[in-house]
N, C-alpha and C. Protein backbone atom coordinates (compact mmCIF):
# COMPACT_ATOMS: atom_id res chain seq x y z
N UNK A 1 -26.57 12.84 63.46
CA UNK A 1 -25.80 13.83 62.74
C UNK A 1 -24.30 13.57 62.82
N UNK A 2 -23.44 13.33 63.85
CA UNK A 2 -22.31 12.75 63.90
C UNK A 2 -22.01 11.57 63.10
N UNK A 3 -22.78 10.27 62.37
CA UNK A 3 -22.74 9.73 62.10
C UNK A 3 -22.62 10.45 60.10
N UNK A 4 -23.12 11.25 60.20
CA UNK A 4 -23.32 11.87 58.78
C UNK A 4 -22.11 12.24 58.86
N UNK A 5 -21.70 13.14 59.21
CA UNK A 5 -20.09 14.22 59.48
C UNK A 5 -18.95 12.93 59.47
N UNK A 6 -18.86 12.06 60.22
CA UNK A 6 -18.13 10.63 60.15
C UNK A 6 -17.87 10.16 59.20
N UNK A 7 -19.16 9.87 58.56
CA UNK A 7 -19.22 9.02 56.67
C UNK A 7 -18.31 9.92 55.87
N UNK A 8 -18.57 11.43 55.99
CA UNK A 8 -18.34 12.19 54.86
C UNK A 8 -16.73 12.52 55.62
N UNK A 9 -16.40 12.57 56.07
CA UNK A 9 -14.86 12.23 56.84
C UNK A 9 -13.91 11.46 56.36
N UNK A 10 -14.48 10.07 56.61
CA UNK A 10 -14.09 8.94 55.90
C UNK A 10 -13.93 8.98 54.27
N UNK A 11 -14.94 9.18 53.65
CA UNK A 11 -14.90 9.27 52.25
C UNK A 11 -13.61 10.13 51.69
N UNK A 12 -13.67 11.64 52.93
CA UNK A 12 -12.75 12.53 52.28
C UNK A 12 -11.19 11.76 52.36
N UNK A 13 -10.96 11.31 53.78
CA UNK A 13 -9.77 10.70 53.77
C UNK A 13 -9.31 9.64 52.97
N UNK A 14 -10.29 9.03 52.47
CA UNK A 14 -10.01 7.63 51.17
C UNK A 14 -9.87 8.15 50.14
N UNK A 15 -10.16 9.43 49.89
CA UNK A 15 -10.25 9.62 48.21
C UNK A 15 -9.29 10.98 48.22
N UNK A 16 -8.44 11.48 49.22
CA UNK A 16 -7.68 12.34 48.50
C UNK A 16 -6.49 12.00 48.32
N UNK A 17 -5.93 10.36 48.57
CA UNK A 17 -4.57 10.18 48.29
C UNK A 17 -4.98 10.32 46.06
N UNK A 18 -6.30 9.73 46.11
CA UNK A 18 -6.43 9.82 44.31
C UNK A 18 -6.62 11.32 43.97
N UNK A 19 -7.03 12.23 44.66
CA UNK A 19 -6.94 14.04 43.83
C UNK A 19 -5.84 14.29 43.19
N UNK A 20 -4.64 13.74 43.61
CA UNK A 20 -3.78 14.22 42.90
C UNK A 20 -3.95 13.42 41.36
N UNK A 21 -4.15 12.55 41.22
CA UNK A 21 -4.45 12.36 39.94
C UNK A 21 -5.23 13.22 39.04
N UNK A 22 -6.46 13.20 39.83
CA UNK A 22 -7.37 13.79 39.34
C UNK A 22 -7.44 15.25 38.94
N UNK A 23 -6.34 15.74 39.46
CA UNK A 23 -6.10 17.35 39.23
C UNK A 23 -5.72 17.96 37.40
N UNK A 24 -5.35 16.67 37.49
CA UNK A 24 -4.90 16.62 35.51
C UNK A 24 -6.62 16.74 35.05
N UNK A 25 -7.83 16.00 35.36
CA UNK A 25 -8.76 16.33 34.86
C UNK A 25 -10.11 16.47 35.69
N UNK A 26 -10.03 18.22 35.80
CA UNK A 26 -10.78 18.79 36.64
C UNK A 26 -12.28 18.34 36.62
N UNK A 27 -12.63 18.30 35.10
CA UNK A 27 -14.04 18.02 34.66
C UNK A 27 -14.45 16.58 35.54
N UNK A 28 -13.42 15.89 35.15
CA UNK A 28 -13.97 14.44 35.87
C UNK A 28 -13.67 14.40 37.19
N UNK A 29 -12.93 14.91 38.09
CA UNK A 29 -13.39 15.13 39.45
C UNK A 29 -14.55 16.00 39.83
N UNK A 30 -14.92 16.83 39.00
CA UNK A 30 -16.00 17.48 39.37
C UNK A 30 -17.19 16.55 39.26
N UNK A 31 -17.38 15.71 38.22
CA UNK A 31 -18.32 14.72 38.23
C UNK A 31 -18.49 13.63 39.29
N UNK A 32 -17.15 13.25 39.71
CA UNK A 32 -17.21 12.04 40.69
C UNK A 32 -17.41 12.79 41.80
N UNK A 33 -17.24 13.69 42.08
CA UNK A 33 -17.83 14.67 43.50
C UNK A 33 -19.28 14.72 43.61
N UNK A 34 -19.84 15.02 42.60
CA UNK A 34 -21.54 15.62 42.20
C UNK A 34 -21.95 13.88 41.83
N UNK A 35 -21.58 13.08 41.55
CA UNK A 35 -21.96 11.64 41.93
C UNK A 35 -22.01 10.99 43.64
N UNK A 36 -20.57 11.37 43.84
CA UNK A 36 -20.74 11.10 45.06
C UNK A 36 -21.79 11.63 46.18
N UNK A 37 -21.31 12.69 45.86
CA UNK A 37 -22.53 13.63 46.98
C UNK A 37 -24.11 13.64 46.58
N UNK A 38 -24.00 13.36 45.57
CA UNK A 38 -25.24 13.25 44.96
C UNK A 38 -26.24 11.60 45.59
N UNK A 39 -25.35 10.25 45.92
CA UNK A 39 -25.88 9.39 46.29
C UNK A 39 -26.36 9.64 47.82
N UNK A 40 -24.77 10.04 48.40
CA UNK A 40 -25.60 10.36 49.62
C UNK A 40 -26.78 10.92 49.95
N UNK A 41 -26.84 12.28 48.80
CA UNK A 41 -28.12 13.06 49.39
C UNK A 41 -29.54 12.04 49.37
N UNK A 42 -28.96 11.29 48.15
CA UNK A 42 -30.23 10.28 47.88
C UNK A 42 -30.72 9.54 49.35
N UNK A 43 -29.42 9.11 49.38
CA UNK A 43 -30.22 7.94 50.93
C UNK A 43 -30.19 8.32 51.64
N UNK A 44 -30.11 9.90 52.30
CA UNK A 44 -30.34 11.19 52.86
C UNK A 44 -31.80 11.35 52.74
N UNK A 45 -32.17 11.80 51.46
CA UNK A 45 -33.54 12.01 51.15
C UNK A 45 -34.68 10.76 51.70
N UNK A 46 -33.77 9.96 50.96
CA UNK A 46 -34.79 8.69 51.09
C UNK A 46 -35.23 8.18 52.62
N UNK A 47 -33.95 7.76 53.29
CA UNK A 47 -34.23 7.43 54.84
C UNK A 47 -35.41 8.95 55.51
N UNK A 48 -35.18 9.64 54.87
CA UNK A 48 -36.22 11.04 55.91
C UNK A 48 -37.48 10.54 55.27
N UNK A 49 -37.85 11.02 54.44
CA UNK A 49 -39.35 10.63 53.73
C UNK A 49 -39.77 9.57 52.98
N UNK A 50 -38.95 8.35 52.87
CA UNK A 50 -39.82 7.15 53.27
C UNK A 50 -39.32 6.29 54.07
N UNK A 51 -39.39 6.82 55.31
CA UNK A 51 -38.83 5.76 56.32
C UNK A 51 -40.06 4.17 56.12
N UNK A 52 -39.83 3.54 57.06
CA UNK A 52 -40.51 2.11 57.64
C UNK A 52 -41.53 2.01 57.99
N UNK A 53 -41.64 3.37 58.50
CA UNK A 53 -42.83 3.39 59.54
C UNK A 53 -43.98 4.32 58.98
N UNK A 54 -43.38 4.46 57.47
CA UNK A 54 -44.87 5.24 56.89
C UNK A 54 -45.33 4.58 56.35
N UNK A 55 -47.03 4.91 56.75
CA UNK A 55 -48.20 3.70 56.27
C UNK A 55 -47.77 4.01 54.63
N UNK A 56 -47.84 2.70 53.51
CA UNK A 56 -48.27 3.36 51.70
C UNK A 56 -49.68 2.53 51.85
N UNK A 57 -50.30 3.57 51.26
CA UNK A 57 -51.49 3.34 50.65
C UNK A 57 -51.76 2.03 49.74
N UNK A 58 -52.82 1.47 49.84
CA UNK A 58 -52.85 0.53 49.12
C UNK A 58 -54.59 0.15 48.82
């Protein structure tokens, strides 16, 4: 869990010297947010329920 809180730390500190740009167009920071967060959740999702060690059927 520290390792999660860390990543998303990092990300915030790299990407708010660019907000100020982005403040001119709200719509498209709202998208690159809901992209961003959106991948993580993916390999969030993904590492929990299909880890390595689950048998697939075959």
């Amino acid at each position: 869990m520290p390792a999660a809180a860390a990543g998303l730390f990092i990300i915030d500190f790299i990407f708010r010297p660019f907000a100020k740009i982005f403040e001119k167009w709200p719509l498209v920071m709202l998208l690159m947010v809901l992209l961003l967060y959106g991948i993580i959740g993916y390999i969030v999702v993904k590492s929990v329920y299909f880890s390595p060690d689950q048998q697939k059927p075959y």
